[in-house]
Protein backbone atom coordinates (compact mmCIF):
# COMPACT_ATOMS: atom_id res chain seq x y z
CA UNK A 1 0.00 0.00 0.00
CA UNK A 2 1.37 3.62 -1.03
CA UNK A 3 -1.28 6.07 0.98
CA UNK A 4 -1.58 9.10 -1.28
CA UNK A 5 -3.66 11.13 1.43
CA UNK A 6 -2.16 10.68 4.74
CA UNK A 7 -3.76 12.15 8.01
CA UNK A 8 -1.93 12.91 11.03
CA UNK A 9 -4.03 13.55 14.70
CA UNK A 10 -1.87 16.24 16.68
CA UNK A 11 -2.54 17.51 20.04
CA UNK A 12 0.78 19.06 21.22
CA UNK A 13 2.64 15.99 22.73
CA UNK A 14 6.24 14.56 22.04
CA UNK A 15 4.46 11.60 20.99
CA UNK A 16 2.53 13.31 18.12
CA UNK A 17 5.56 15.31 17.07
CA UNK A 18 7.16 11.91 16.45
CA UNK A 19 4.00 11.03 14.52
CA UNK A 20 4.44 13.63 12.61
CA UNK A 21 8.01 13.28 11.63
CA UNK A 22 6.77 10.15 10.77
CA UNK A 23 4.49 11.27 8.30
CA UNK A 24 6.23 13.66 6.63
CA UNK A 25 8.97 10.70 6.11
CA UNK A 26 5.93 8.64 4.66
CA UNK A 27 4.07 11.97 2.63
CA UNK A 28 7.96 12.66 1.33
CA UNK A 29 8.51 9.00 -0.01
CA UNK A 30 4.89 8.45 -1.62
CA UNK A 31 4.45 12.01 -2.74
CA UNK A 32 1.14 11.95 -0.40
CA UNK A 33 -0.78 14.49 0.91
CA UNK A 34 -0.22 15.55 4.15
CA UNK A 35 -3.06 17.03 6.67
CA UNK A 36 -2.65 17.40 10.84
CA UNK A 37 -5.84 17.89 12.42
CA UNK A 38 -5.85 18.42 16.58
CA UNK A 39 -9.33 18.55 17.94
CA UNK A 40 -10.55 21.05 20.83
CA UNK A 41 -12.76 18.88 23.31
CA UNK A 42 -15.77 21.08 25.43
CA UNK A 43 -15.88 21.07 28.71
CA UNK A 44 -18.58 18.54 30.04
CA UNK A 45 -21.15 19.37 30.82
CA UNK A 46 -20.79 22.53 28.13
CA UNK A 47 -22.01 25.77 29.20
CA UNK A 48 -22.06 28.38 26.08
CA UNK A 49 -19.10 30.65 27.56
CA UNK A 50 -16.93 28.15 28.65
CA UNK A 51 -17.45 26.02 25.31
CA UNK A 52 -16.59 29.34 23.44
CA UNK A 53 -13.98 30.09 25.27
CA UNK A 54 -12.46 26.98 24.93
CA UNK A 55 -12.74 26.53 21.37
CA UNK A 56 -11.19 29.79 21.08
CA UNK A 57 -8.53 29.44 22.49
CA UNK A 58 -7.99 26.05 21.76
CA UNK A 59 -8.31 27.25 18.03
CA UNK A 60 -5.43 30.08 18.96
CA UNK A 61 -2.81 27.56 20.59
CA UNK A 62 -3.02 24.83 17.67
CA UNK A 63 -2.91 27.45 14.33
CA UNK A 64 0.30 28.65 16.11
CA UNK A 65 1.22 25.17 16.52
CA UNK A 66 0.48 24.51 13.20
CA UNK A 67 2.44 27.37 11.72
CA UNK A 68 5.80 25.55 13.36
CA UNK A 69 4.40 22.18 11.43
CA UNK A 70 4.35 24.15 8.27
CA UNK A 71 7.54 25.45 7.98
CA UNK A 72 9.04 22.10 8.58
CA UNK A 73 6.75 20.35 5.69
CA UNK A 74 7.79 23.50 3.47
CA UNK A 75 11.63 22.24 4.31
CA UNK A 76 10.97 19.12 2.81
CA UNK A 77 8.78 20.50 -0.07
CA UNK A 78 5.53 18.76 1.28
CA UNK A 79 2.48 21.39 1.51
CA UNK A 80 0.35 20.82 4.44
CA UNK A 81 -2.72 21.53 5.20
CA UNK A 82 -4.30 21.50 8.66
CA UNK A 83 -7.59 21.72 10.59
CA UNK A 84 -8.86 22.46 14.16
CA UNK A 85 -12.24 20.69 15.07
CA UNK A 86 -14.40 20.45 18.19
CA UNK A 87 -15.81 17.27 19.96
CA UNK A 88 -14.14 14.18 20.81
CA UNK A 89 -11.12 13.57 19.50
CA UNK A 90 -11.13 9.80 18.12
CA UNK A 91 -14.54 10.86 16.51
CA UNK A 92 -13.73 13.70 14.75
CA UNK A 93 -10.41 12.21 13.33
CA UNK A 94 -12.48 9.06 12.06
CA UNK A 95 -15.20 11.48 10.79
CA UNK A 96 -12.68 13.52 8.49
CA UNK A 97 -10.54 10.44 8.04
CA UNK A 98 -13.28 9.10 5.83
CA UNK A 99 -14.62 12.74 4.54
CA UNK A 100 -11.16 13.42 2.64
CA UNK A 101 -10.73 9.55 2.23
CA UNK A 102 -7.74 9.47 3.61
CA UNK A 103 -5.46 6.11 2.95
CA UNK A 104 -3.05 5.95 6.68
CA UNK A 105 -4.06 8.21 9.89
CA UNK A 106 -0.82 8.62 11.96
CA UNK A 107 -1.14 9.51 15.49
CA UNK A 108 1.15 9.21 18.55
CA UNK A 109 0.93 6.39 21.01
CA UNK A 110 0.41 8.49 24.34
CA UNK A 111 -1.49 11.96 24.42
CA UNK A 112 -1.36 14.68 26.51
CA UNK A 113 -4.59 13.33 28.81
CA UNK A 114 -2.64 10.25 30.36
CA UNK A 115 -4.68 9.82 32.90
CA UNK A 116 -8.10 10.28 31.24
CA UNK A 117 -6.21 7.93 28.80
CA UNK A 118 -5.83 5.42 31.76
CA UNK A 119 -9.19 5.63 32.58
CA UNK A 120 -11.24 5.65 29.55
CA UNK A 121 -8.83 4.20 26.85
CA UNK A 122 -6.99 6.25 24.69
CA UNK A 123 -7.64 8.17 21.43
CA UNK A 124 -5.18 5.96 19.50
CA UNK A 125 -6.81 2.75 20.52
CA UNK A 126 -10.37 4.09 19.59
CA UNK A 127 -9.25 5.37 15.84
CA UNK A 128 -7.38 1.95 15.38
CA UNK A 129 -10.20 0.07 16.60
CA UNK A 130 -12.72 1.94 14.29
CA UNK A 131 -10.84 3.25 11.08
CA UNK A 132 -11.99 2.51 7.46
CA UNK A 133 -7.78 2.74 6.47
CA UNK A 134 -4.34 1.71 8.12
CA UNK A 135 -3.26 3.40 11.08
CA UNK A 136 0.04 4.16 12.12
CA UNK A 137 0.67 4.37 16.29
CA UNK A 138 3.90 6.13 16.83
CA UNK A 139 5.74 5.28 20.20
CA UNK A 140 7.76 7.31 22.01
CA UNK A 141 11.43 6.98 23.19
């Protein structure tokens, strides 16, 4: 399999830095398309301000983020395109996963919510569990 539309889940972490890496390696190789989405999750149970609020500034802290992403796919001559969303996060990756068909989703192993993680089970294991395409878990060190 040579994905030609690769999707990458970033929320900030080492973990999904090394994803990323990863799939600029992979988008360089097999001249894919690259796009990082991070997803902004409400507070529960979501009040109008606070959901604003959040969303805001969850919206602020990940297009700088991205802007650091994009210079280093410009370095290797890969455009990238990116996208914040709002809900849960395994959701909304698997729900634009399959609206830009995308052919690999590459996330990190470990997020920054280890203990919700813990808890509930973790992002990664949901959009493996559930995806229509391959997924690639990065590990850490």
């Amino acid at each position: 399999m040579i994905p030609k539309r690769i999707l990458v889940g970033h929320d900030g972490s080492e973990d999904a830095d090394r994803a990323f890496e990863t799939a600029l390696d992979f988008a360089a190789v097999c001249q894919a398309r690259l796009q990082v989405v991070s997803v902004a999750t409400p507070p529960e149970p979501p009040t109008r301000v606070e959901t604003e609020a959040t969303i805001e500034a969850a919206t602020e802290h990940y297009e700088e983020l991205f802007g650091g992403l994009r210079r280093r796919a410009k370095e290797r001559g890969i455009d990238l395109q990116s996208r914040v969303l709002v809900g849960h996060a395994a959701e909304q990756i698997l729900r634009l996963a399959a609206d830009t068909s995308a052919e690999l989703i590459v996330m990190g192993h470990r997020g920054r919510a280890a203990i919700r993680e813990w808890l509930f089970g973790s992002t990664s294991w949901r959009v493996v569990a559930r995806a229509h395409c391959s997924v690639l878990v990065v590990r850490g060190k």
